[in-house]
Protein backbone atom coordinates (compact mmCIF):
# COMPACT_ATOMS: atom_id res chain seq x y z
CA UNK A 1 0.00 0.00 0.00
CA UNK A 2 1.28 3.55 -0.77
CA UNK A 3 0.56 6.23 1.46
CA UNK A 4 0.17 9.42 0.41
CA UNK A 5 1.25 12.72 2.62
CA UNK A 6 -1.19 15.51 2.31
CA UNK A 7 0.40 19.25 2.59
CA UNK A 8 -2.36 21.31 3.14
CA UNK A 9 -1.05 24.52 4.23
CA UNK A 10 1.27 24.54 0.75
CA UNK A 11 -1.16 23.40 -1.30
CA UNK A 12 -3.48 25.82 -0.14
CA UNK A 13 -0.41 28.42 -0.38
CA UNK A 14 0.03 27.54 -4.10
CA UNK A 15 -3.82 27.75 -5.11
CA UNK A 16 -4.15 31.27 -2.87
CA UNK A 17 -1.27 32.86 -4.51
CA UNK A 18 -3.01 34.76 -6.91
CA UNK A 19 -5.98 35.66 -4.33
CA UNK A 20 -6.69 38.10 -2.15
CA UNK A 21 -6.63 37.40 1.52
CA UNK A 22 -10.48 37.21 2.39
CA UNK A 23 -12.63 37.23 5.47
CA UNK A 24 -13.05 34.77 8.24
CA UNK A 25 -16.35 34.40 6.57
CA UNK A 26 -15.03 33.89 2.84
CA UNK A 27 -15.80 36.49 1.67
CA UNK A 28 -13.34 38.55 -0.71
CA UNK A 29 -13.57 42.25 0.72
CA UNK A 30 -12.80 43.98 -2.86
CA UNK A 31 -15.02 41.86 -4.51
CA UNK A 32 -17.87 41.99 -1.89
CA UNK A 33 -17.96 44.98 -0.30
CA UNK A 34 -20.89 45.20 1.88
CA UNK A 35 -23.98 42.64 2.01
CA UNK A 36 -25.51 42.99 -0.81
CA UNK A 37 -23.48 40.88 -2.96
CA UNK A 38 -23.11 38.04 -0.09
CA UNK A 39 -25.49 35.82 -1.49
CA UNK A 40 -25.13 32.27 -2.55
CA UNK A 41 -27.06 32.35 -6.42
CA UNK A 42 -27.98 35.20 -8.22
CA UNK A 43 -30.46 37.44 -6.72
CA UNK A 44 -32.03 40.69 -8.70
CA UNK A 45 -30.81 43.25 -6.08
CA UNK A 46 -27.06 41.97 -5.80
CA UNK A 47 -25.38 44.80 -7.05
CA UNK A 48 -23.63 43.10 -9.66
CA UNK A 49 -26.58 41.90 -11.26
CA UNK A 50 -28.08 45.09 -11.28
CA UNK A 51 -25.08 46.34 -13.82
CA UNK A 52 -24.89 43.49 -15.57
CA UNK A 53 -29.08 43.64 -16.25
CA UNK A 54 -28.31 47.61 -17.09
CA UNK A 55 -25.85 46.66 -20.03
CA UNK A 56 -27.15 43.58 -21.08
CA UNK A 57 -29.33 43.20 -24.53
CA UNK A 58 -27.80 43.64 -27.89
CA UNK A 59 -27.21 46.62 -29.36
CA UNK A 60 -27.82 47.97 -25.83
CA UNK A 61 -24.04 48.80 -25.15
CA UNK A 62 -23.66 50.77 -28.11
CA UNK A 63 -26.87 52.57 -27.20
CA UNK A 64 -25.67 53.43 -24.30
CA UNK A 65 -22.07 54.59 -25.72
CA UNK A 66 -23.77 57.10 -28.29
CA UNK A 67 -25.74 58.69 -25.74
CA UNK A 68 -22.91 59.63 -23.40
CA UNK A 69 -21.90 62.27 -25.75
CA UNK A 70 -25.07 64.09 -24.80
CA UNK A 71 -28.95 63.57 -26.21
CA UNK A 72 -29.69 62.92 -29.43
CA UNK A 73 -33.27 61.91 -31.50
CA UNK A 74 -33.76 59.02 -32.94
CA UNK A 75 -32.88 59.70 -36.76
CA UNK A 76 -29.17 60.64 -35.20
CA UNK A 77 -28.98 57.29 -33.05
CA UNK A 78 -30.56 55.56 -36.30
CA UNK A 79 -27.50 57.32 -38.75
CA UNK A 80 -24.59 56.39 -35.85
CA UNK A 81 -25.66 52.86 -35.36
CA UNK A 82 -27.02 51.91 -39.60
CA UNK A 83 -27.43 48.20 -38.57
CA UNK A 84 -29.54 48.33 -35.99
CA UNK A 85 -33.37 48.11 -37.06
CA UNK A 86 -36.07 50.80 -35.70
CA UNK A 87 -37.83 47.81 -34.06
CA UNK A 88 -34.81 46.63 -31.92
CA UNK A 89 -33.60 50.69 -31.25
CA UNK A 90 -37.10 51.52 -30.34
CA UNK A 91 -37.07 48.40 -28.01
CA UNK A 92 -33.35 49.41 -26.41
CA UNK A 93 -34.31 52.55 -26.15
CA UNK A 94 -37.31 51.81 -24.27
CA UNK A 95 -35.67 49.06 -22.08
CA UNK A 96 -33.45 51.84 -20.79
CA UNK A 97 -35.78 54.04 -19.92
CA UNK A 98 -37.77 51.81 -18.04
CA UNK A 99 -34.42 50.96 -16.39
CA UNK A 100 -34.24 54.55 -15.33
CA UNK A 101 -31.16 55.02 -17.48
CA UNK A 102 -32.63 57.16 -20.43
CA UNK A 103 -35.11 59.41 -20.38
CA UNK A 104 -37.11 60.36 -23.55
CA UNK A 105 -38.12 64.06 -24.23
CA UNK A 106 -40.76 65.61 -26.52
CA UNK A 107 -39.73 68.57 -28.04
CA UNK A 108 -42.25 71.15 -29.19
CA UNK A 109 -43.21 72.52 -32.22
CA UNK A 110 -44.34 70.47 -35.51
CA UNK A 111 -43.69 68.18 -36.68
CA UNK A 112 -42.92 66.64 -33.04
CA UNK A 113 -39.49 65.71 -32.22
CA UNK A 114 -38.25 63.40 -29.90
CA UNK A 115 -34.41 63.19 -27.86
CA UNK A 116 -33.23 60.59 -25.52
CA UNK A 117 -30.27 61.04 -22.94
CA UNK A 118 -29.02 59.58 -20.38
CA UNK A 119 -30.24 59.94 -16.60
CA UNK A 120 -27.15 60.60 -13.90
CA UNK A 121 -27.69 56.60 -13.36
CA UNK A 122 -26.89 55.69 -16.99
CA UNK A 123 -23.90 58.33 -17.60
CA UNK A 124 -22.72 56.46 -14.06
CA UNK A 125 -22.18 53.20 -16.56
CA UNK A 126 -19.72 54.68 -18.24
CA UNK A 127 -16.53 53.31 -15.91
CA UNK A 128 -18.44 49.92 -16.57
CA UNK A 129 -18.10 50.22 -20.09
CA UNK A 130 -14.99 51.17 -20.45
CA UNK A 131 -13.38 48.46 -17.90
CA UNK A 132 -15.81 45.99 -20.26
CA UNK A 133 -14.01 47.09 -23.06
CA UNK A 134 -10.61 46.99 -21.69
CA UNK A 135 -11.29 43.37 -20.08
CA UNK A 136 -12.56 42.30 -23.98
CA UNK A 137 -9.09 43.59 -25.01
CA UNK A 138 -6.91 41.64 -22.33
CA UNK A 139 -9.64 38.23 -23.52
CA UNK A 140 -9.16 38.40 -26.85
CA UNK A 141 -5.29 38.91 -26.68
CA UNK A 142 -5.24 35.95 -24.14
CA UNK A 143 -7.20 33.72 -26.67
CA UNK A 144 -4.59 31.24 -28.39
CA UNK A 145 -8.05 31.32 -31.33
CA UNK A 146 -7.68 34.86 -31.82
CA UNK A 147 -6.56 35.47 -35.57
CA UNK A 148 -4.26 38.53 -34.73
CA UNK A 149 -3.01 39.59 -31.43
CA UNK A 150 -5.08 43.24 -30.94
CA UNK A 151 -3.21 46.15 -30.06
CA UNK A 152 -3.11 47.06 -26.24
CA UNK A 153 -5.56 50.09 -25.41
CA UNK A 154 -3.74 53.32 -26.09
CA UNK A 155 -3.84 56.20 -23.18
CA UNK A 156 -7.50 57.19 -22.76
CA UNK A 157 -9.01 59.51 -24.82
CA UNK A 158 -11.87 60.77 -22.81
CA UNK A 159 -14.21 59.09 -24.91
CA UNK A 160 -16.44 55.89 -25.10
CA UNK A 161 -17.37 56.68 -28.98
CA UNK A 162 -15.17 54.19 -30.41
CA UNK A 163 -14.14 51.00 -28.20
CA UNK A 164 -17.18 49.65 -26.85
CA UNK A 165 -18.89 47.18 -29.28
């Protein structure tokens, strides 16, 4: 019979390395701040789902990334994004809004006019989008099926316009 000895403590030591220390209670302080992301399955008021629910859709990041350069109406969103279709736009749009992220705002005179923009709680996405974009970069250059390694992201440019997809 073989016996086997069990190191624990270095095993654990090699696994940890990369880790940060975390609570008594397991809990990784930077990644779970307070208590409302200490949950054990997804739940709709965990913080984290609550971003992920305000990006998610397609089409709904690039939405998003057109409107933080200020409101626009709906022919300009139409011309920036040509692919989309006016069903699907109308849709994001509307999603948004009812996320409280967009609001939508007659303007008078005739014919009527309509602009969307982004509430204080959508232009607050915009780190989100950003580090999304940056963390897309570091994936696909990590990806041995990648067809060309992607340039590293330059020194930021103050705007969203371009990298998020």
């Amino acid at each position: 019979m073989i016996a086997f000895e069990v190191h624990d403590h270095s095993q654990a030591d090699a696994a940890m390395g990369h880790q940060r220390e975390s609570h008594a209670d397991g809990w990784d302080p930077e990644l779970v701040p307070d208590a409302g992301g200490r949950t054990r399955r997804p739940e709709p008021d965990c913080p984290v789902e609550l971003a992920l629910a305000a990006v998610s859709g397609r089409w709904t990041t690039l939405v998003l990334r057109e409107l933080m350069g200020g409101p626009l109406s709906f022919g300009a969103l139409s011309a920036r994004l040509p692919e989309i279709s006016p069903k699907i736009l109308t849709e994001r749009l509307r999603t948004l809004e009812g996320r409280g992220l967009s609001v939508r705002e007659r303007l008078p005179g005739f014919p009527v006019r309509t602009r969307y923009g982004l509430t204080a709680a959508g232009t607050a996405l915009r780190p989100l989008l950003v580090e999304l974009y940056r963390t897309g970069l570091e994936l696909a250059q990590a990806d041995p099926h990648t067809p060309e390694a992607r340039p590293a992201p330059g020194p930021a440019s103050g705007s969203v316009r371009g990298p998020v997809t």
